[in-house]
Protein backbone atom coordinates (compact mmCIF):
# COMPACT_ATOMS: atom_id res chain seq x y z
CA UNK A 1 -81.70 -9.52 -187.61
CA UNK A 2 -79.77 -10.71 -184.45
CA UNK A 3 -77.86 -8.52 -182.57
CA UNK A 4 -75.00 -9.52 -179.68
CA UNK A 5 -72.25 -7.64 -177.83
CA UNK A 6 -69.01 -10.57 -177.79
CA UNK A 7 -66.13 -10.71 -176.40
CA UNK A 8 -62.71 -11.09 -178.33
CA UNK A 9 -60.89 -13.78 -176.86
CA UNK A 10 -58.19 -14.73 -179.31
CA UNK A 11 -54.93 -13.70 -177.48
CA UNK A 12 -53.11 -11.78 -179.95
CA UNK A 13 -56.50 -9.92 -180.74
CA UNK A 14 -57.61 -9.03 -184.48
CA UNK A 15 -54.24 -8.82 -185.93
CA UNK A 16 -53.59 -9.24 -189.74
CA UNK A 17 -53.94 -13.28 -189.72
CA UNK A 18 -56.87 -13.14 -187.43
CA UNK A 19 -58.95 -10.71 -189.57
CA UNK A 20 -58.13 -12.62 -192.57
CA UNK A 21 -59.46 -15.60 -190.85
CA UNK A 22 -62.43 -14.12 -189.74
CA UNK A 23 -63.20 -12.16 -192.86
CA UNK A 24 -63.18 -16.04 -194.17
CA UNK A 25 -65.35 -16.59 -191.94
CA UNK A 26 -67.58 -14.05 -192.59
CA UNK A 27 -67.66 -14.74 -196.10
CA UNK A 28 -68.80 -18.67 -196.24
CA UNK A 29 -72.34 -16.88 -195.54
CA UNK A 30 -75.62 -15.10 -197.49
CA UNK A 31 -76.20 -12.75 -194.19
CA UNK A 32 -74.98 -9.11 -193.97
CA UNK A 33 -72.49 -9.27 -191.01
CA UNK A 34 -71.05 -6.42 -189.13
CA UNK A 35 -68.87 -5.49 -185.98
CA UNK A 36 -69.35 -2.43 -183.88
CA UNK A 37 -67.23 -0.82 -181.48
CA UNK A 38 -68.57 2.48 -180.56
CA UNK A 39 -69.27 4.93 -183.26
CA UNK A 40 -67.34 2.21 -185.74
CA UNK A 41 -69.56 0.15 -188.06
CA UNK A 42 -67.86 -2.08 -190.34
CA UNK A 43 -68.95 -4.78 -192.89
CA UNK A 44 -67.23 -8.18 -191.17
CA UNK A 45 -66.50 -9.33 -194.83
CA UNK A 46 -64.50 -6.53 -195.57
CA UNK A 47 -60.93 -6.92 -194.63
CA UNK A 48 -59.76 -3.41 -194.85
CA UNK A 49 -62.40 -2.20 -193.07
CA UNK A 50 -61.75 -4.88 -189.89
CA UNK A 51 -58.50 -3.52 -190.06
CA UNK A 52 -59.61 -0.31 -189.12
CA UNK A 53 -60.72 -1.59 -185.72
CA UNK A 54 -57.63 -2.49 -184.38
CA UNK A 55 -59.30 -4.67 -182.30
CA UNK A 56 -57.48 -5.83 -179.12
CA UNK A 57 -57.85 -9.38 -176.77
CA UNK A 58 -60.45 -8.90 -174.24
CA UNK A 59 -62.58 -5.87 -176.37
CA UNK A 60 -66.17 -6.16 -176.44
CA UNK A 61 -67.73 -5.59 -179.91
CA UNK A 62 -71.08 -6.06 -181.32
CA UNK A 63 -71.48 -8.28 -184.15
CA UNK A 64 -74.87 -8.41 -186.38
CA UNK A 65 -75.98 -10.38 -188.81
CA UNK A 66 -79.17 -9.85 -190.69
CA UNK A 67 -80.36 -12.59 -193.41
CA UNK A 68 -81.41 -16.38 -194.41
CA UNK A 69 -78.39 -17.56 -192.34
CA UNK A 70 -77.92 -15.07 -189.58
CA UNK A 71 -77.99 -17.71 -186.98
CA UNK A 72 -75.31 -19.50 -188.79
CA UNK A 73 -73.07 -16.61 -188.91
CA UNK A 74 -73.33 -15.56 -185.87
CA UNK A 75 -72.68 -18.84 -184.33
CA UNK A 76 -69.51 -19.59 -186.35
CA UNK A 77 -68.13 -15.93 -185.84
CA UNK A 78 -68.96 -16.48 -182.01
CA UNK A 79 -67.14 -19.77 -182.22
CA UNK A 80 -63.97 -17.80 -183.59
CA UNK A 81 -63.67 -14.98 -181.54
CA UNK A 82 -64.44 -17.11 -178.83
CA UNK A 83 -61.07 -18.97 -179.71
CA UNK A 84 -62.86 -22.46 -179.32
């Protein structure tokens, strides 16, 4: 399992079309991946429950991913929300 607190950097946040895009992302992998942001645990494939965030621009979350392709995830998902 790897754990890691990112930052969102996608300037209109996680808005509808973002979350759809990263629930995409999310899904093109094996690995259990979730975002946390404080007492808020959500599956990152789920896109009613990334809704629920409301995640804003410059909000620090922590994403997980736990499974054959963790590193994978992770990466890509950084990539995203990195806006690169």
């Amino acid at each position: 399992m790897i754990k890691k607190p990112i930052t969102i950097q996608l300037s209109t946040g996680l808005e509808a079309r973002p979350v759809a895009q990263l629930v995409q992302v999310a899904s093109q992998f094996n690995s259990e991946i979730y975002v946390e942001i404080g007492q808020k645990k959500v599956n990152a494939k789920s896109i009613m429950g990334m809704m629920t965030l409301g995640l804003d621009s410059g909000e620090q979350i922590i994403l997980s991913a736990n499974g054959e392709d963790e590193e994978a995830a992770m990466t890509s998902i950084e990539k995203y929300l990195s806006n690169q």
